[in-house]
N, C-alpha and C. Protein backbone atom coordinates (compact mmCIF):
# COMPACT_ATOMS: atom_id res chain seq x y z
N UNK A 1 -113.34 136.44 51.21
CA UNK A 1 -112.54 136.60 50.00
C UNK A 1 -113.31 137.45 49.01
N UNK A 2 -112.94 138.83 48.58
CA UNK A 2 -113.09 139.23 47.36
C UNK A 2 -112.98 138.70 46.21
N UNK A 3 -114.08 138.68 45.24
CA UNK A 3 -113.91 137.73 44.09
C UNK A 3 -113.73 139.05 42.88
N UNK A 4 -114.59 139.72 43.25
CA UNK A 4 -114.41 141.32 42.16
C UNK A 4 -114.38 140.75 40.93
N UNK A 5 -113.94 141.10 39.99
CA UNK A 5 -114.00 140.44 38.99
C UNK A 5 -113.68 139.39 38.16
N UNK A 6 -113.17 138.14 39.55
CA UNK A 6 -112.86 137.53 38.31
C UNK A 6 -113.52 136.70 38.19
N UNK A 7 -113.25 135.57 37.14
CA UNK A 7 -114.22 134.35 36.36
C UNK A 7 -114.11 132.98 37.30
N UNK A 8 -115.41 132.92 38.03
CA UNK A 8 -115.04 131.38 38.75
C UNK A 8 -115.27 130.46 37.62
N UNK A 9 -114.66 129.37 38.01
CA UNK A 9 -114.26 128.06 37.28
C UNK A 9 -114.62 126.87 38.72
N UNK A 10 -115.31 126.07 37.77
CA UNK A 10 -115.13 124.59 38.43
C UNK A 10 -114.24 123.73 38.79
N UNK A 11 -114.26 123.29 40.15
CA UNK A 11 -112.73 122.26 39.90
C UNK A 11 -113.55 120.69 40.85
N UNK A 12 -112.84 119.77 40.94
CA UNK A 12 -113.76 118.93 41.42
C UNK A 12 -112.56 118.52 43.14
N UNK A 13 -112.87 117.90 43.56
CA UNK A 13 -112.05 117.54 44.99
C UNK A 13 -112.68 116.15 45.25
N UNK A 14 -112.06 115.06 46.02
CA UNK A 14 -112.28 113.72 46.30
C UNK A 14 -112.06 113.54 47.88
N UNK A 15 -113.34 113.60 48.47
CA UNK A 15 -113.43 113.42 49.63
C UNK A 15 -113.87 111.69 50.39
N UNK A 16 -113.56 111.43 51.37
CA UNK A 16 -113.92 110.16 52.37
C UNK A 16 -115.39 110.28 52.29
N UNK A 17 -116.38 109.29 52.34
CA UNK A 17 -117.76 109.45 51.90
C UNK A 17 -118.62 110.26 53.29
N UNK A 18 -117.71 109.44 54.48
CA UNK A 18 -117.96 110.00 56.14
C UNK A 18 -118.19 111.59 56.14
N UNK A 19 -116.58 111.97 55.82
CA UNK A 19 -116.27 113.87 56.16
C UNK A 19 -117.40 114.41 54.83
N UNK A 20 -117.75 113.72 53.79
CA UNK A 20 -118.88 114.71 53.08
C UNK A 20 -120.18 114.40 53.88
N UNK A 21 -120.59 113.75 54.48
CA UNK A 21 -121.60 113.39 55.14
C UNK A 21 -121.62 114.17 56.24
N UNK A 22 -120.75 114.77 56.95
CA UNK A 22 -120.14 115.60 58.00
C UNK A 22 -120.64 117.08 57.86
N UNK A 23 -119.72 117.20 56.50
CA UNK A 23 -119.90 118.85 55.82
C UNK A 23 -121.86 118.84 55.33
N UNK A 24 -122.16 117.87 55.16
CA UNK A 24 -123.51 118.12 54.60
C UNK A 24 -124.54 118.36 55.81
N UNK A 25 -124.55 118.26 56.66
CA UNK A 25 -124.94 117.98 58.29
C UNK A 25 -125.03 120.09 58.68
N UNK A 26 -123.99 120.26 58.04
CA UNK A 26 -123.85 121.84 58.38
C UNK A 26 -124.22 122.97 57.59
N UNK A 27 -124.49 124.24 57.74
CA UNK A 27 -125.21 125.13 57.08
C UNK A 27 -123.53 126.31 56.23
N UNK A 28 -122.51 125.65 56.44
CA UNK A 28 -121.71 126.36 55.80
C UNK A 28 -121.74 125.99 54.61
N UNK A 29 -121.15 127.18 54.56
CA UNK A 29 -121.03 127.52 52.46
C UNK A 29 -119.43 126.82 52.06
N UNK A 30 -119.55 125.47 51.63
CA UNK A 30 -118.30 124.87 51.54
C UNK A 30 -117.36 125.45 50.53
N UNK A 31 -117.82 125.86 49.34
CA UNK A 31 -116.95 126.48 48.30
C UNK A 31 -116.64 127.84 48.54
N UNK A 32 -117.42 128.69 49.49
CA UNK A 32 -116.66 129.90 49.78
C UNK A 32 -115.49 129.89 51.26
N UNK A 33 -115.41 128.45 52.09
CA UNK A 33 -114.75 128.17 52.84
C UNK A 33 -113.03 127.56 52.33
N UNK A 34 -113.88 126.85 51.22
CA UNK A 34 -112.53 126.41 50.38
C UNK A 34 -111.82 127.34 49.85
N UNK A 35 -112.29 128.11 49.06
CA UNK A 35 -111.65 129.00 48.08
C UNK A 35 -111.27 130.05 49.36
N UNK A 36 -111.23 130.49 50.46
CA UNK A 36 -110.67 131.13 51.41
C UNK A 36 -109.59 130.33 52.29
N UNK A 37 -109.53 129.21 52.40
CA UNK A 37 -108.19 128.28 52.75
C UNK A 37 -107.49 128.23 51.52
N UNK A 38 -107.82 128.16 50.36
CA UNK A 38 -106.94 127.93 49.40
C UNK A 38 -106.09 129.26 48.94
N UNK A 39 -106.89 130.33 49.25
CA UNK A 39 -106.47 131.73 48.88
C UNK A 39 -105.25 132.30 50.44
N UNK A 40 -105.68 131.41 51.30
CA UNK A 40 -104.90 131.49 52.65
C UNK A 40 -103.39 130.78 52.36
N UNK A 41 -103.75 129.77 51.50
CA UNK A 41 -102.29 129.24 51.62
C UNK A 41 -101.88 129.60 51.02
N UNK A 42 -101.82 130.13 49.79
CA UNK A 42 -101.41 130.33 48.34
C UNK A 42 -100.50 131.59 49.32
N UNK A 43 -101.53 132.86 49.69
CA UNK A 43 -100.32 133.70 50.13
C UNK A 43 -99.54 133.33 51.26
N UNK A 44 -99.59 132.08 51.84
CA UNK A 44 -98.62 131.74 53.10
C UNK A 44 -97.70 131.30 52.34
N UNK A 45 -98.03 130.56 51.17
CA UNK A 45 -97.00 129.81 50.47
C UNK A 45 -95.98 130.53 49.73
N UNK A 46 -96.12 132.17 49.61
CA UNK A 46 -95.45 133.40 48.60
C UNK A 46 -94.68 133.91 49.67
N UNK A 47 -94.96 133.64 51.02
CA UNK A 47 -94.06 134.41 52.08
C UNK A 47 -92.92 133.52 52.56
N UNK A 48 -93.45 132.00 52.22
CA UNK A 48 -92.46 131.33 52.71
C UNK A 48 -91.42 131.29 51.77
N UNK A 49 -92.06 131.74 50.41
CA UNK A 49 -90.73 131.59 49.31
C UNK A 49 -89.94 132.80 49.09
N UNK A 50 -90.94 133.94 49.57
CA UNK A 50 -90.25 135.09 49.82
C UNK A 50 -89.01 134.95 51.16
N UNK A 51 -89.17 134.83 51.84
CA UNK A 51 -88.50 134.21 52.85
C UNK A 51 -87.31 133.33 52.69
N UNK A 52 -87.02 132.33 51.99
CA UNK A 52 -86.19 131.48 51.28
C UNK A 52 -85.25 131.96 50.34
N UNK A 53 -85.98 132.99 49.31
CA UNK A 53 -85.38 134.20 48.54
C UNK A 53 -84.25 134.96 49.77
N UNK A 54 -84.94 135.68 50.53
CA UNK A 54 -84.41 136.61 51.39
C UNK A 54 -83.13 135.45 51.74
N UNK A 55 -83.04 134.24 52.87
CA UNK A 55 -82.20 133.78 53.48
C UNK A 55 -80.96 133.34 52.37
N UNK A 56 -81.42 132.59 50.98
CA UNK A 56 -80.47 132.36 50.00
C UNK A 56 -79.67 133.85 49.59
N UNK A 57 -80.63 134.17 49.24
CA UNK A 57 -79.75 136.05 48.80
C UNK A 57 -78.54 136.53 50.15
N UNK A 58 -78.77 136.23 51.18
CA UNK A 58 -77.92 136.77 52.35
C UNK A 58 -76.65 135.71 52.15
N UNK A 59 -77.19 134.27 51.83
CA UNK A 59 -75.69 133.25 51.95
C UNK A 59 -74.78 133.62 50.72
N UNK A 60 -75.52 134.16 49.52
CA UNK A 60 -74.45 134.72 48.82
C UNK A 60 -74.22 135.39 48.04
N UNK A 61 -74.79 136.89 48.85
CA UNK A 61 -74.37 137.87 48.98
C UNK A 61 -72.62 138.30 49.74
N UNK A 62 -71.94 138.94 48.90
CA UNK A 62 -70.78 139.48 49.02
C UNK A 62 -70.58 140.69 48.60
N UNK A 63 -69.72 141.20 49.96
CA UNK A 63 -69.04 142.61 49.80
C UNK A 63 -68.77 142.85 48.36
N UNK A 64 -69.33 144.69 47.80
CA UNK A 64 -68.38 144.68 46.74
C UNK A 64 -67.23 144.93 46.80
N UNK A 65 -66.14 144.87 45.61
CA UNK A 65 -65.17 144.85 45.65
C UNK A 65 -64.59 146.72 46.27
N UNK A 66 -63.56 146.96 46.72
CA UNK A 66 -62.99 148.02 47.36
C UNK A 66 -62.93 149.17 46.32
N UNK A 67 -63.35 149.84 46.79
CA UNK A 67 -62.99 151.41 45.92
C UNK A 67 -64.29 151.18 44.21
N UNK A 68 -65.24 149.80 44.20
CA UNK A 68 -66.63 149.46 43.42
C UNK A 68 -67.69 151.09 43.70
N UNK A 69 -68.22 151.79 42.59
CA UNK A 69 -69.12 152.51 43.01
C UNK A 69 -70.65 152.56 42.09
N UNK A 70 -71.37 152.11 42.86
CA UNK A 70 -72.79 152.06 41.80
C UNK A 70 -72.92 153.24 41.35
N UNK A 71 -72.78 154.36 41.59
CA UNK A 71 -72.56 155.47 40.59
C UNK A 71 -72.18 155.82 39.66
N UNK A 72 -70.56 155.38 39.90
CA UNK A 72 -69.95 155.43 38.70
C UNK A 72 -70.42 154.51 37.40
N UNK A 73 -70.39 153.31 38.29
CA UNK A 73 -71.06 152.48 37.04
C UNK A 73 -72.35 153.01 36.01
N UNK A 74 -72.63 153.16 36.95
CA UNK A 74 -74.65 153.75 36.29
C UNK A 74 -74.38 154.95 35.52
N UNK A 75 -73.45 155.77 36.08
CA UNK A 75 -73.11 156.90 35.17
C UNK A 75 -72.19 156.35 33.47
N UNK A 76 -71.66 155.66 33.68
CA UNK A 76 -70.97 154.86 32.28
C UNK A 76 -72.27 154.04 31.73
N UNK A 77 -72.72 153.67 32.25
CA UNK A 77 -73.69 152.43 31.62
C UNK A 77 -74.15 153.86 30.41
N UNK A 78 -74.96 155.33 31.44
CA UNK A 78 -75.41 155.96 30.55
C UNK A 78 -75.05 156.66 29.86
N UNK A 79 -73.71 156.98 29.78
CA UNK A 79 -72.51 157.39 28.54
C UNK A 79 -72.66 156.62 27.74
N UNK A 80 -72.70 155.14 28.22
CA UNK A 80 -72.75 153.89 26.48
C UNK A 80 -73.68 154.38 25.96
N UNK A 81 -74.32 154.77 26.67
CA UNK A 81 -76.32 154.46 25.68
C UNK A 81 -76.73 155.54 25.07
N UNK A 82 -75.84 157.15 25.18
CA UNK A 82 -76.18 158.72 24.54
C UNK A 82 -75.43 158.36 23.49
C-alpha cells in the first residue's frame, strides 16, 4: 500500500489473547498487513456498490418517450440560459 502523503492516525482493534500470541510468534509487520486488508476491502466494498448502482439503474431504467430528443432538449435548456 502506498501511503504518499497522507497522515497516519492510530486506531486500536480487540483481539482473542491466543491469535495475538500467534501474530507475535511471527516476523510480519501487522499494521502494514492490516491497513492493506482494510484498503482491500474498502475497494471491494465500492465495486460491490458500484455494482448494485449498475443492477438498480437497469430495473428502472425506461425507454424514452417516442419522437424524446436529448438534443433538442440541451439545445432549449441553452436558449433559456443566453
Amino acid at each position: 500500500m502506498s501511503r504518499g502523503k497522507d497522515k497516519l492516525v492510530r486506531t486500536t482493534i480487540t483481539l482473542p489473547a491466543s491469535l495475538k500470541e500467534k501474530m507475535e510468534r511471527t516476523d510480519t509487520n501487522w499494521s502494514e498487513a492490516i491497513r492493506e486488508m482494510i484498503a482491500q476491502r474498502l475497494e471491494e466494498e465500492g465495486r460491490e456498490g458500484m455494482a448494485e448502482a449498475v443492477i438498480l439503474n437497469e430495473r428502472i431504467r425506461r425507454p424514452a418517450p417516442k419522437g424524446w430528443s436529448a438534443e433538442k432538449v440541451i439545445k432549449e435548456w441553452r436558449r433559456r440560459r443566453s
